[in-house]
N, C-alpha and C. Protein backbone atom coordinates (compact mmCIF):
# COMPACT_ATOMS: atom_id res chain seq x y z
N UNK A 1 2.61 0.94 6.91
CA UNK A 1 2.40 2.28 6.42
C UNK A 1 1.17 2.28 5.52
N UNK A 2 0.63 3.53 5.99
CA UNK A 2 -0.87 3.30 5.04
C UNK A 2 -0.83 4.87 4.00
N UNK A 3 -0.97 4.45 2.73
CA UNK A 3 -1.32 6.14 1.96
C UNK A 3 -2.55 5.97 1.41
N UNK A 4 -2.48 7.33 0.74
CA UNK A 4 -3.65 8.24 0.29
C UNK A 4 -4.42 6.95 -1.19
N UNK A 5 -5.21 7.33 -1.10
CA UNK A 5 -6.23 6.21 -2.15
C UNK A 5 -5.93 7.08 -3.85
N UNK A 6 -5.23 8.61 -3.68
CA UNK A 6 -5.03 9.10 -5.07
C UNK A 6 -3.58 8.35 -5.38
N UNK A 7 -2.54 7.93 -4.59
CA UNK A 7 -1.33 8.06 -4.21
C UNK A 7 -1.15 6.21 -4.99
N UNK A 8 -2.17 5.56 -4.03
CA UNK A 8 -2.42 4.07 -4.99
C UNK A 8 -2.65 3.94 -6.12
N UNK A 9 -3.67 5.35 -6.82
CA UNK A 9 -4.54 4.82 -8.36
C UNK A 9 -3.14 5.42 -8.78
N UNK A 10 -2.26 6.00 -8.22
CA UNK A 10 -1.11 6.67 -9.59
C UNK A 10 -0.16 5.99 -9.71
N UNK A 11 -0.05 4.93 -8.14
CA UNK A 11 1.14 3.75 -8.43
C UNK A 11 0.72 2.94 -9.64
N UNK A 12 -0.97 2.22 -9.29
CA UNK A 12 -1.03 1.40 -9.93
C UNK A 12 -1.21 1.87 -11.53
N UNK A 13 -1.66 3.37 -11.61
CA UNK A 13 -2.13 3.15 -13.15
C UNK A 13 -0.08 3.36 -13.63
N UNK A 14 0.59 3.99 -13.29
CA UNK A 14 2.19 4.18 -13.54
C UNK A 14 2.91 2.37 -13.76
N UNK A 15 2.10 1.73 -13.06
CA UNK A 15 3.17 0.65 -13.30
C UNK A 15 2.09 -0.30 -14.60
N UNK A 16 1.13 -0.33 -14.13
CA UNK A 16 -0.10 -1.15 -15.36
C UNK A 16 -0.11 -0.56 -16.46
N UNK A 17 -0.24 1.42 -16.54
CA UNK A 17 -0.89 1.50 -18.09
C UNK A 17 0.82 2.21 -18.66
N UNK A 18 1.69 2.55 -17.91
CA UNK A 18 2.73 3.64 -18.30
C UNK A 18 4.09 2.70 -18.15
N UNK A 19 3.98 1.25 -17.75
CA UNK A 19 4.95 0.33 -18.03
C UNK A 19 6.01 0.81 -16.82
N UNK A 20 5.87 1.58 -15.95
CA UNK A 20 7.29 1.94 -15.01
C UNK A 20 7.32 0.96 -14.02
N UNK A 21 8.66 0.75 -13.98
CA UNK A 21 9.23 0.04 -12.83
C UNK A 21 9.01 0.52 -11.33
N UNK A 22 9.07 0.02 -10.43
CA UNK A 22 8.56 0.19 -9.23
C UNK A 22 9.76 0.89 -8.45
N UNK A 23 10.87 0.83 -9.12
CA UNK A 23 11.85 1.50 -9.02
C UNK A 23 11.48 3.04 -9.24
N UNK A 24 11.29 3.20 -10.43
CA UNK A 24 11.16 4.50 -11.01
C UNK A 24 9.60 5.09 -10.55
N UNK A 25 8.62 4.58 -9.95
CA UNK A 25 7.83 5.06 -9.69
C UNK A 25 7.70 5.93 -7.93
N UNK A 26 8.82 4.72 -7.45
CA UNK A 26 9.07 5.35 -5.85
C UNK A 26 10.01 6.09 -6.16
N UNK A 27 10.86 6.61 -7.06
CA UNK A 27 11.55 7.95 -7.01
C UNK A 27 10.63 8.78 -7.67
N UNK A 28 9.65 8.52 -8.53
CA UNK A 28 8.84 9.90 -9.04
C UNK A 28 7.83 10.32 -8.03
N UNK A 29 7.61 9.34 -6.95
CA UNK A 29 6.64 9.73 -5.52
C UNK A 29 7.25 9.82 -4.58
N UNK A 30 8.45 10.03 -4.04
CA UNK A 30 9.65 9.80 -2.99
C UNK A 30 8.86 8.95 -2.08
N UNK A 31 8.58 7.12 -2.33
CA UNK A 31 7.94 6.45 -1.43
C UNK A 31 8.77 5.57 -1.34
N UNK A 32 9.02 4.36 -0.55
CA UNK A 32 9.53 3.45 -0.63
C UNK A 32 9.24 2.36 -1.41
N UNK A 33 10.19 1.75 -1.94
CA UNK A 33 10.33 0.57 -3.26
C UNK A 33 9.29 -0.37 -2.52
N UNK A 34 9.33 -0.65 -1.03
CA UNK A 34 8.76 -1.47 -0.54
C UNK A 34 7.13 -1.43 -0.63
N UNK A 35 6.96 -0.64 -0.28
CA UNK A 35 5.63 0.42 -0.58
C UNK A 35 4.81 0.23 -2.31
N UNK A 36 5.78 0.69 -3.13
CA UNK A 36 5.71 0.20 -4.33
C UNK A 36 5.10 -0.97 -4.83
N UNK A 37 5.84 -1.98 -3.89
CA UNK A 37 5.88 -3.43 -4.58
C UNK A 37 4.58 -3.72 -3.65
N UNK A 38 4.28 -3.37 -2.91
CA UNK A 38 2.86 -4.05 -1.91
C UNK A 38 1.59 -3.17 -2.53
N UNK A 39 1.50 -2.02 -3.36
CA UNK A 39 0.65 -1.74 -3.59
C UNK A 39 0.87 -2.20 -5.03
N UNK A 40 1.62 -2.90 -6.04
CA UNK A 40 1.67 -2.99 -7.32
C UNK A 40 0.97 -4.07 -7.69
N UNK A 41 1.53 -5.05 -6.43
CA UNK A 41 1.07 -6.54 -6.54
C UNK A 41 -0.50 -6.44 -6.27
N UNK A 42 -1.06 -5.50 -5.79
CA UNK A 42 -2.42 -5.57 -5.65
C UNK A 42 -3.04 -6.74 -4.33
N UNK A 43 -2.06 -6.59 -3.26
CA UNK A 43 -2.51 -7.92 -2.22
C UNK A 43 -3.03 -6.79 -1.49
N UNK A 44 -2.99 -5.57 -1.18
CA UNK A 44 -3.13 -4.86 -0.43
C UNK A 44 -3.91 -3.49 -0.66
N UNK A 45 -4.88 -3.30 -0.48
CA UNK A 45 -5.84 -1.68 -0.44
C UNK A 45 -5.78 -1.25 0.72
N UNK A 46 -5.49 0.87 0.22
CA UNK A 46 -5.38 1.35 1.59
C UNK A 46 -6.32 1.29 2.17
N UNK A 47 -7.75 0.98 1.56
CA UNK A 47 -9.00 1.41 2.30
C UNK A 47 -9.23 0.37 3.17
N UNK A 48 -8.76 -0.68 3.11
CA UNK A 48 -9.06 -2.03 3.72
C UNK A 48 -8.45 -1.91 5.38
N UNK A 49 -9.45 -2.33 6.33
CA UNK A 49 -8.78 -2.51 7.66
C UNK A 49 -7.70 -3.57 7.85
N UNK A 50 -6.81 -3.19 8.62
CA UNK A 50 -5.54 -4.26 8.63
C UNK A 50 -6.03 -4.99 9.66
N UNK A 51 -7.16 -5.21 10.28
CA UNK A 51 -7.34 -6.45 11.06
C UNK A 51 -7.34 -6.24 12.57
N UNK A 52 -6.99 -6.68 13.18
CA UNK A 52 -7.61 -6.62 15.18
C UNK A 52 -5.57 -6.44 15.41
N UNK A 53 -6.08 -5.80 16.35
CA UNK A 53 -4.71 -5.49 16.75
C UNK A 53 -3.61 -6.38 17.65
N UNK A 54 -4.35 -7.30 18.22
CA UNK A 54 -3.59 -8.91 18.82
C UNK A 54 -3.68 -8.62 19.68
N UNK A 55 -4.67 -7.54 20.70
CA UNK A 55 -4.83 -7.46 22.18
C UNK A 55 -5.26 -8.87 22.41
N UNK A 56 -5.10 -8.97 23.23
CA UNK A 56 -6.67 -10.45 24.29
C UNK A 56 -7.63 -9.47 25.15
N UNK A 57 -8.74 -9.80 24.85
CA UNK A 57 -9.43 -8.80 26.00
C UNK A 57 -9.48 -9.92 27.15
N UNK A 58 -10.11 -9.00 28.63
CA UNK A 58 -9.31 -9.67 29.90
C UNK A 58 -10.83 -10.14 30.00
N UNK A 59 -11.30 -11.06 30.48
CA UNK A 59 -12.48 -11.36 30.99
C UNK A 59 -12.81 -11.75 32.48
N UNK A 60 -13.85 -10.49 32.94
CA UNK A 60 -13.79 -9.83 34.15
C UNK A 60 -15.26 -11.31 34.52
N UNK A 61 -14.50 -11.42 35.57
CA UNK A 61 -16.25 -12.05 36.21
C UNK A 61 -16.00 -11.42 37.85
């Protein structure tokens, strides 16, 4: 699941400058806790591409 880049700066500034639990921040955004915890930890930006999609391309001769 990918969100909005305003939706990240309010997780992260809510849990960094306003001390809330990741609990209490996915009920004040109705998001998932899971969601929460992957954007809190900071491993993850929405803006960032998630990478190649695991096709194989076919190689035609």
């Amino acid at each position: 699941m990918s969100i909005e880049v305003d939706v990240y700066k309010k997780i992260r500034y809510l849990h960094e400058h306003e001390g809330k639990s990741q609990r209490d921040i996915a009920k004040l955004l109705g998001i998932s806790r899971n969601t929460v915890k992957k954007y809190c930890e900071g491993s993850l930006v929405p803006w960032e591409r998630q990478g190649i999609s695991g096709r194989q391309r076919y190689v035609v001769t």
